[in-house]
Protein backbone atom coordinates (compact mmCIF):
# COMPACT_ATOMS: atom_id res chain seq x y z
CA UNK A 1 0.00 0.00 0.00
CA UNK A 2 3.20 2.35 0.73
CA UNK A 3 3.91 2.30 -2.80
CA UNK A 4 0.76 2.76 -4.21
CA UNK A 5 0.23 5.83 -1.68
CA UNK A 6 3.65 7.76 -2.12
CA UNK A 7 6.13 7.65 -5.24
CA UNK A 8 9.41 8.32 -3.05
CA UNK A 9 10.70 8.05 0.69
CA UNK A 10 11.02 11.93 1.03
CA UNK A 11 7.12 11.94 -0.45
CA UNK A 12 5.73 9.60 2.55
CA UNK A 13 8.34 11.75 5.32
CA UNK A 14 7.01 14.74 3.80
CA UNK A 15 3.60 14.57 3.01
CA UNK A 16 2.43 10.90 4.71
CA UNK A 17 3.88 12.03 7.79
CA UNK A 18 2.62 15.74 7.89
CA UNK A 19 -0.39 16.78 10.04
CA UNK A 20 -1.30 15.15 13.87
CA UNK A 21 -0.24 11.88 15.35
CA UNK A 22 -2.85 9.19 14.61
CA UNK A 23 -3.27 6.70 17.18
CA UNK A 24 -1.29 3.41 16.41
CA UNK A 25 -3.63 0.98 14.24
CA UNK A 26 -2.53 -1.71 16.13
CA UNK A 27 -4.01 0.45 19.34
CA UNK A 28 -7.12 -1.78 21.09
CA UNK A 29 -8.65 2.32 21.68
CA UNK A 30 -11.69 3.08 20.22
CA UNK A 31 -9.73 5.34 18.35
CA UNK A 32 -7.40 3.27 16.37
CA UNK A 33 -8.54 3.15 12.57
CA UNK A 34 -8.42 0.04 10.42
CA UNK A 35 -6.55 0.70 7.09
CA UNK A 36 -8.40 0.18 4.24
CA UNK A 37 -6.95 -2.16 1.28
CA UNK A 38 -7.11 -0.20 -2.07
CA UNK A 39 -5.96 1.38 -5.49
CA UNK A 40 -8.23 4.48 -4.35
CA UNK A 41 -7.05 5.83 -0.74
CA UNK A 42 -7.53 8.68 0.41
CA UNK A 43 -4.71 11.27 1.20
CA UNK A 44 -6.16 10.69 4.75
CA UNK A 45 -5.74 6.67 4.67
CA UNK A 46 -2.41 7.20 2.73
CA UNK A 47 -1.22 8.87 5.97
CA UNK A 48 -2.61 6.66 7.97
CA UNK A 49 -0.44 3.51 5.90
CA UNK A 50 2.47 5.71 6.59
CA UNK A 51 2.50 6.79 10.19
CA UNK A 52 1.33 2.93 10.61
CA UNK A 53 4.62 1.68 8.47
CA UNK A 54 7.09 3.91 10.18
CA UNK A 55 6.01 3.35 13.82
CA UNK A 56 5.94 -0.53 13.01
CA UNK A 57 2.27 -0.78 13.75
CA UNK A 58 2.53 -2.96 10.63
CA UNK A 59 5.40 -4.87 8.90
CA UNK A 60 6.15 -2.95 5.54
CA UNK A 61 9.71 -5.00 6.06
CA UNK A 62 11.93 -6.45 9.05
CA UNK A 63 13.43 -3.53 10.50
CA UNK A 64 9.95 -1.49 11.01
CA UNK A 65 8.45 -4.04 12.44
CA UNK A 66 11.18 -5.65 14.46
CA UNK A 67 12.83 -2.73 16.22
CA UNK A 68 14.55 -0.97 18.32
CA UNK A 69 11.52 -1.44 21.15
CA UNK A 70 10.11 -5.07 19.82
CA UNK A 71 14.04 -6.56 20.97
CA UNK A 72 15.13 -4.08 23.65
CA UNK A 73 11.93 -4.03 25.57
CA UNK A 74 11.90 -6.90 28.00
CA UNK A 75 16.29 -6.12 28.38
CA UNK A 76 15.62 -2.54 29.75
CA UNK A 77 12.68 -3.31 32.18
CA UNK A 78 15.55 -5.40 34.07
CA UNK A 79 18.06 -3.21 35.32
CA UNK A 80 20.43 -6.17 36.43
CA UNK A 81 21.22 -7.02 32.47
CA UNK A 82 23.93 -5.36 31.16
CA UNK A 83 23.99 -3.92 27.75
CA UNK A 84 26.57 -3.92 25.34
CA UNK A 85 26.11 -1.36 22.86
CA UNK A 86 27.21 -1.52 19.02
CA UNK A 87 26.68 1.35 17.05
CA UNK A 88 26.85 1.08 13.59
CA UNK A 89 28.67 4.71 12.56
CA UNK A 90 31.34 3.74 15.40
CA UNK A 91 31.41 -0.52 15.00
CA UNK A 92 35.10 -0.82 15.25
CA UNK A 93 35.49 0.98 18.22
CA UNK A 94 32.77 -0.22 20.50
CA UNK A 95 33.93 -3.86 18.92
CA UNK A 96 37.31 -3.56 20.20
CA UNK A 97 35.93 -2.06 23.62
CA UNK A 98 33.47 -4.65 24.21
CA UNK A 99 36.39 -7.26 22.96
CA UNK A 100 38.48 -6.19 25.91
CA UNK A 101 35.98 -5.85 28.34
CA UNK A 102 35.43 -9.69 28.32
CA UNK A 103 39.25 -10.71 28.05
CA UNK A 104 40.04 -10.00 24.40
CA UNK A 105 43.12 -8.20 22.49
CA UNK A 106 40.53 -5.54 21.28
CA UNK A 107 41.70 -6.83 17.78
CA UNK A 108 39.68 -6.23 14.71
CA UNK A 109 36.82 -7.86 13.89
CA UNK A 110 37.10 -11.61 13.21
CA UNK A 111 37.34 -11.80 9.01
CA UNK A 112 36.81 -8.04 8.83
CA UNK A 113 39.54 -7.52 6.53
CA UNK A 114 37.75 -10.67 4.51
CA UNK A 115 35.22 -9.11 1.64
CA UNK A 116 31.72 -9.27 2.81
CA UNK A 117 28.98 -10.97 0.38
CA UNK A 118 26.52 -7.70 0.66
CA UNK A 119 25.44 -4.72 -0.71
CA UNK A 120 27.01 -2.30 0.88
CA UNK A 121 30.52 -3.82 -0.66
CA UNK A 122 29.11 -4.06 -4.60
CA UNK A 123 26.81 -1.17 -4.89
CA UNK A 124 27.04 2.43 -3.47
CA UNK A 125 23.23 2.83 -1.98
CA UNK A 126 22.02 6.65 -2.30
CA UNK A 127 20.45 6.72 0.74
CA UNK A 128 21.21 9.73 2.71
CA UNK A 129 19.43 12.57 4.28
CA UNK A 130 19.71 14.38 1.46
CA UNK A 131 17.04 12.52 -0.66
CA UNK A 132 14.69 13.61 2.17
CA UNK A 133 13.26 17.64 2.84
CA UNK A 134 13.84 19.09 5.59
CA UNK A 135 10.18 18.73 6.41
CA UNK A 136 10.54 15.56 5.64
CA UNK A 137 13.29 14.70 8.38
CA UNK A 138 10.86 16.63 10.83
CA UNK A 139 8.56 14.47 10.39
CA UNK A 140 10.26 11.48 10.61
CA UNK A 141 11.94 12.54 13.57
CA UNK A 142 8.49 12.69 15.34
CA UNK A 143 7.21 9.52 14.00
CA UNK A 144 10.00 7.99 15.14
CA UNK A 145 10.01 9.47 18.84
CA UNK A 146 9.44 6.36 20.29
CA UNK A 147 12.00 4.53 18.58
CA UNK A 148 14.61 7.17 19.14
CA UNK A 149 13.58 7.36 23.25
CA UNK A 150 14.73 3.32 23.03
CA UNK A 151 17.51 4.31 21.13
CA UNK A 152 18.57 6.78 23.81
CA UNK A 153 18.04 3.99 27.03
CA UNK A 154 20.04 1.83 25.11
CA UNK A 155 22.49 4.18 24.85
CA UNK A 156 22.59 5.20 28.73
CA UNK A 157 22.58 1.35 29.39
CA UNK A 158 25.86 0.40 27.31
CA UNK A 159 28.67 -0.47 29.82
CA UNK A 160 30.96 -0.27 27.05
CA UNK A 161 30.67 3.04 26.30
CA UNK A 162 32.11 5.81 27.67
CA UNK A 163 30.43 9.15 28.90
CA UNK A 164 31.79 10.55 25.80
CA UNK A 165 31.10 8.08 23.10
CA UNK A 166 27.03 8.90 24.84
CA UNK A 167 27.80 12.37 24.01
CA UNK A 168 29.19 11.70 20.65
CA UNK A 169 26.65 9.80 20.03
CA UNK A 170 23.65 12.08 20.78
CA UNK A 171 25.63 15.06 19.19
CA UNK A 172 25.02 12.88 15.43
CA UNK A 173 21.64 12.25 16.90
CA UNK A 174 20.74 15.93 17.57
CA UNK A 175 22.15 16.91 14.13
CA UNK A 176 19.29 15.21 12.42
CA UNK A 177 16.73 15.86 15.61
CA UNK A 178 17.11 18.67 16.84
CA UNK A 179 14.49 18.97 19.53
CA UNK A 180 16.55 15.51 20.89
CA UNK A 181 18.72 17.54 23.37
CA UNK A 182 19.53 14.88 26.22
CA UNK A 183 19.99 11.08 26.19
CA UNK A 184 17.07 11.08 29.07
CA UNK A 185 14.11 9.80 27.43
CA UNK A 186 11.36 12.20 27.13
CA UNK A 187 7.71 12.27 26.31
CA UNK A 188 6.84 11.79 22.54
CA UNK A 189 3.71 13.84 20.59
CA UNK A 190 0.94 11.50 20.68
């Protein structure tokens, strides 16, 4: 339905995403819609498929659906787990700390000088924040609240990172959401 709705990623952040928080479909309130199945939606129910997709209400693919909150959830209600925190933009250094935390030679990565059978080593992907507005990134930034408050208590959590790898981390995070100004969770729109 994403596809039929919107002809490009920056057209669902920009325009799917615009206008108030709807509640989640997958809400039990009397106020959760159904989405409609069709080749004539609304602008309305187009929005609806696209606040739906990016909160993970429903699985457009794996990483909507499965994220942040769906793995992290039942590991940050117990505060005696510890979390060990890989981020991708910084994977050789938190491998190397984590690798020496548990008795390791904080060595590379096992086979990471070995090519990798993916895309990311055949084909240059243009995916950037560029191909979205600024609008665009707004909105995406408050669809995503949620997601980015888990992000955020994971970060807090990682005992292999230090107080300012947290700070480096939220300074990338603030660059691309703004009003995300401290790696204490706060309340999202709803």
């Amino acid at each position: 339905m994403i596809s039929t709705c919107f002809e490009s990623w920056d057209h669902l952040a920009t325009e799917g995403l615009r206008g108030p928080v709807p509640p989640p479909s997958s809400s039990s309130s009397s106020e959760a819609v159904k989405l409609r199945v069709g080749s004539d939606l609304t602008p309305r129910e187009c929005s609806r498929w696209a606040w739906a997709a990016v909160r993970g209400d429903i699985p457009a693919n794996y990483h909507n659906a499965w994220n942040y909150d769906w793995y992290a959830h039942r590991l940050l209600e117990d505060e005696t787990k510890e979390v060990f925190n890989l981020r991708v933009e910084h994977v050789d250094l938190d491998w190397r700390a984590i690798d020496e935390m548990v008795g390791g030679t904080g060595d590379a990565l096992p086979g990471a000088d070995t090519p990798r059978n993916d895309a990311s080593t055949k084909v240059h992907l243009p995916v950037s924040n560029r191909t979205v507005s600024d609008e665009g990134m707004r909105n995406l930034c408050r669809a995503l609240c949620e997601e980015i408050q888990v992000y955020k208590k994971l970060l807090a959590r990682a005992v292999n990172l230090r107080e300012e790898d947290v700070r480096e981390s939220m300074e990338e995070l603030r660059t691309t959401c703004p009003e995300e100004t401290s790696v204490e969770p706060r309340a999202c729109e709803s």
